[in-house]
Protein backbone atom coordinates (compact mmCIF):
# COMPACT_ATOMS: atom_id res chain seq x y z
CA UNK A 1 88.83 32.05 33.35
CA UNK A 2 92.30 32.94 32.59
CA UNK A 3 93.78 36.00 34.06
CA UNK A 4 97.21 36.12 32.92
CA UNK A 5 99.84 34.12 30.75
CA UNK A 6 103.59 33.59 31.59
CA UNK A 7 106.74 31.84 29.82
CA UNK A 8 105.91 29.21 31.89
CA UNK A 9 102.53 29.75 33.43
CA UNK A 10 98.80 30.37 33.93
CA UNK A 11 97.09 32.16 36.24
CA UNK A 12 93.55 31.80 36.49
CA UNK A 13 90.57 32.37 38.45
CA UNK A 14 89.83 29.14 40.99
CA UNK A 15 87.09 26.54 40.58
CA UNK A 16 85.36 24.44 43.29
CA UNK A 17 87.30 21.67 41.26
CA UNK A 18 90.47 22.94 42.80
CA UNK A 19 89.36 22.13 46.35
CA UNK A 20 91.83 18.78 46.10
CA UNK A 21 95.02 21.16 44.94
CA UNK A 22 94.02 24.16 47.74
CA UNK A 23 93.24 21.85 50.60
CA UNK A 24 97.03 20.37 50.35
CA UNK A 25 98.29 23.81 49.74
CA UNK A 26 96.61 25.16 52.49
CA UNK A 27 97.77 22.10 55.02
CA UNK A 28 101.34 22.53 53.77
CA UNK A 29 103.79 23.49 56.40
CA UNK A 30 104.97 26.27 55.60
CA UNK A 31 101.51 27.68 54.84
CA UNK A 32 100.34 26.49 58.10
CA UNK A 33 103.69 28.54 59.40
CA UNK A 34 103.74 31.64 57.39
CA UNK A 35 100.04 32.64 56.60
CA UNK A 36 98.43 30.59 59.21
CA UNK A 37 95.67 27.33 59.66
CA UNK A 38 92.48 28.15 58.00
CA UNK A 39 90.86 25.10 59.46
CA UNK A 40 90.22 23.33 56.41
CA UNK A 41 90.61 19.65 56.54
CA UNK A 42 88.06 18.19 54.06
CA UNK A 43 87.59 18.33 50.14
CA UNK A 44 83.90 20.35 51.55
CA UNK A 45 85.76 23.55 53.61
CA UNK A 46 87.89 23.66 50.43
CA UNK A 47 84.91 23.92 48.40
CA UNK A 48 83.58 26.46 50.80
CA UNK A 49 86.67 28.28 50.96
CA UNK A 50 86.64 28.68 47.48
CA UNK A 51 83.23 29.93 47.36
CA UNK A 52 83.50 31.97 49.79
CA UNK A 53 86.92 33.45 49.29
CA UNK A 54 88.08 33.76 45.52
CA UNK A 55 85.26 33.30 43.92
CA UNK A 56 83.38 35.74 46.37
CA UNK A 57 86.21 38.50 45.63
CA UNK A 58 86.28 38.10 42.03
CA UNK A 59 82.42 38.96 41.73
CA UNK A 60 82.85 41.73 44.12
CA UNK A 61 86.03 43.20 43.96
CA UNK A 62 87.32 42.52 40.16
CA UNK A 63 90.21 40.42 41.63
CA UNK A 64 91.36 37.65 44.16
CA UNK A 65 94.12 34.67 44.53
CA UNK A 66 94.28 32.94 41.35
CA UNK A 67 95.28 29.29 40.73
CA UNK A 68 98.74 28.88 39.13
CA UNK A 69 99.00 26.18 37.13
CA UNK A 70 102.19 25.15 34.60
CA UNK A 71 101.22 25.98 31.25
CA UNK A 72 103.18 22.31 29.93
CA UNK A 73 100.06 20.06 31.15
CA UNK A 74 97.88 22.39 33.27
CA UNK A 75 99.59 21.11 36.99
CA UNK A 76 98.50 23.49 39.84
CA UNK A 77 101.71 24.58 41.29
CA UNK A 78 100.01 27.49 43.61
CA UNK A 79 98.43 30.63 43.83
CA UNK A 80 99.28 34.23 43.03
CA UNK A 81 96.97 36.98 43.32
CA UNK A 82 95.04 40.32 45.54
CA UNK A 83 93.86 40.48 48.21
CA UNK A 84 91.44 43.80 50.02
CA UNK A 85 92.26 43.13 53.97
CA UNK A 86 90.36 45.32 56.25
CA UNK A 87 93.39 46.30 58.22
CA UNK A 88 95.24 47.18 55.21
CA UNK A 89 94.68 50.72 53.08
CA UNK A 90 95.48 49.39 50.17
CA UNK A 91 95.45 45.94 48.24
CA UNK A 92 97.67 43.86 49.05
CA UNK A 93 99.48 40.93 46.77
CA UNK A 94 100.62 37.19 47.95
CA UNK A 95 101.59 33.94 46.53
CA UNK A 96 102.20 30.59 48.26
CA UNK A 97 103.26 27.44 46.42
CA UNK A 98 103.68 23.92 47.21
CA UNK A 99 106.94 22.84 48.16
CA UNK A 100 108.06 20.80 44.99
CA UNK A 101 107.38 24.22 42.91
CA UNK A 102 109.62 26.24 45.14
CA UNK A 103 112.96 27.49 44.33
CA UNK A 104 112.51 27.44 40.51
CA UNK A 105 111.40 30.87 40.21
CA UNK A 106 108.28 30.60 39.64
CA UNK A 107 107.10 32.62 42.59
CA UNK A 108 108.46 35.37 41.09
CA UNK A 109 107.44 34.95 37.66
CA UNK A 110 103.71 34.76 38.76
CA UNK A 111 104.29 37.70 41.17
CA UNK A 112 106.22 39.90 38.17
CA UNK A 113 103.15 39.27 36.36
CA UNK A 114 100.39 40.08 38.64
CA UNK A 115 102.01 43.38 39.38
CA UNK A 116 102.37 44.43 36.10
CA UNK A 117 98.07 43.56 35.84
CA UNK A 118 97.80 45.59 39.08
CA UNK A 119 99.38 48.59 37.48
CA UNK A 120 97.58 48.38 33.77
CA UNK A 121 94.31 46.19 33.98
CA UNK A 122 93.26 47.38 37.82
CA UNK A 123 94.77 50.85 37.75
CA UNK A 124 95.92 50.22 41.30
CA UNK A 125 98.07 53.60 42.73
CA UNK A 126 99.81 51.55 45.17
CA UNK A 127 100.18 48.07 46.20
CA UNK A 128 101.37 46.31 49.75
CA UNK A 129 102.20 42.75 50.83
CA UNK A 130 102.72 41.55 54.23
CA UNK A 131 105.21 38.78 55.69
CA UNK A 132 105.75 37.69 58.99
CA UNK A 133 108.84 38.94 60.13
CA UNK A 134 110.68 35.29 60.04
CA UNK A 135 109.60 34.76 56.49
CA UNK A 136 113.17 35.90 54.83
CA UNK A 137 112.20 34.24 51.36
CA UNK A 138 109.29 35.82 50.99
CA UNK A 139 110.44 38.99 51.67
CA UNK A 140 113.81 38.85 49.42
CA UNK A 141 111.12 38.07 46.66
CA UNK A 142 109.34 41.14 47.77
CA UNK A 143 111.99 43.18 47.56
CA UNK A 144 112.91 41.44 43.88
CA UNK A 145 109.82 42.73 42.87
CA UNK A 146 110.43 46.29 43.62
CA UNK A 147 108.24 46.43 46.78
CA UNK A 148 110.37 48.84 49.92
CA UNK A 149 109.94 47.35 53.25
CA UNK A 150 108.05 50.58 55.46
CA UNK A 151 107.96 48.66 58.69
CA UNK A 152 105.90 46.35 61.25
CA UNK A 153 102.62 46.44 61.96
CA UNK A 154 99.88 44.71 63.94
CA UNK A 155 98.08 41.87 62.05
CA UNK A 156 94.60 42.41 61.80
CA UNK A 157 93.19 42.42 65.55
CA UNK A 158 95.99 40.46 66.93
CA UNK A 159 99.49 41.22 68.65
CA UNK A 160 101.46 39.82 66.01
CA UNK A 161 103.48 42.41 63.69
CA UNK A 162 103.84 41.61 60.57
CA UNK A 163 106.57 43.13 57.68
CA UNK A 164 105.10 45.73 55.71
CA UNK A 165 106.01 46.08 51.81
CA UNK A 166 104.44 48.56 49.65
CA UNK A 167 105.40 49.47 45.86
CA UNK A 168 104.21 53.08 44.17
CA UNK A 169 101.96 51.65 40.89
CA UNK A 170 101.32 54.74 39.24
CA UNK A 171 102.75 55.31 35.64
CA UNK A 172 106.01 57.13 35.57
CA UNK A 173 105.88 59.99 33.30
């Protein structure tokens, strides 16, 4: 199901056919560095993953990571999307794509538009993203978007601190 259109892109909601595209996004480097190793290593744990993850939170939460794909012949780039962490008061937004996609904005293009769902389709009040605190493109992005850095905190039940962004979504009036 598509979610949202760009210039340039489509965001929509994963498949179990993705497992191919998310198990090399999710062994990428820089994934591996920045969000950290889910374990999977076969087309299956993707598969599960997806189940389990995305396709879980879009049945029970209205919302999750979707697939970004190029809208000029449908080629998975990354994903984009919400996430509801249990450490976290509020929902929080993230993106990762693969390396050959970086760099050509398209991060922030995908990001732009998932924000501007948050605020009219989900009637979020306020939205938050994480980064570790090494991860300075992700957080220039962040603050591209509008999002204010408000400071470290511990991630999840671990002694890591992680950068905290947040953005007000309400509607100016």
């Amino acid at each position: 199901m598509i979610v949202l259109e760009t210039d340039r892109l489509i965001l929509r909601h994963q498949t179990v056919e993705d497992a191919a595209f998310i198990l090399e996004l999710m062994n990428d480097p820089s994934w591996i560095r920045y969000i950290g190793d889910k374990g999977l290593r076969t087309l299956d744990d993707a598969r599960s993953f997806i189940i389990k993850g995305p396709l879980d939170s879009y049945a029970r939460k209205g919302f999750g990571f979707y697939l970004t794909e190029l809208k000029d012949g449908g080629t998975p780039v990354g994903i984009c999307g919400f996430a509801k962490r249990d450490f976290l008061e509020d929902v929080d937004i993230g993106y990762a794509f693969l390396p050959e996609f970086r760099g050509k904005g398209y991060a922030f293009e995908a990001a732009s538009a998932a924000l501007a769902y948050a605020k009219s389709e989900l009637g979020l009040q306020r939205l938050v993203a994480i980064t570790t605190k090494d991860n300075h493109a992700s957080a220039k992005l962040l603050e591209k978007l509008g999002m204010h850095f408000e400071g470290t905190i511990p991630y999840a039940d671990t002694d890591e601190e992680v950068r905290l962004y947040a953005i007000n979504c309400r509607k100016q009036s």
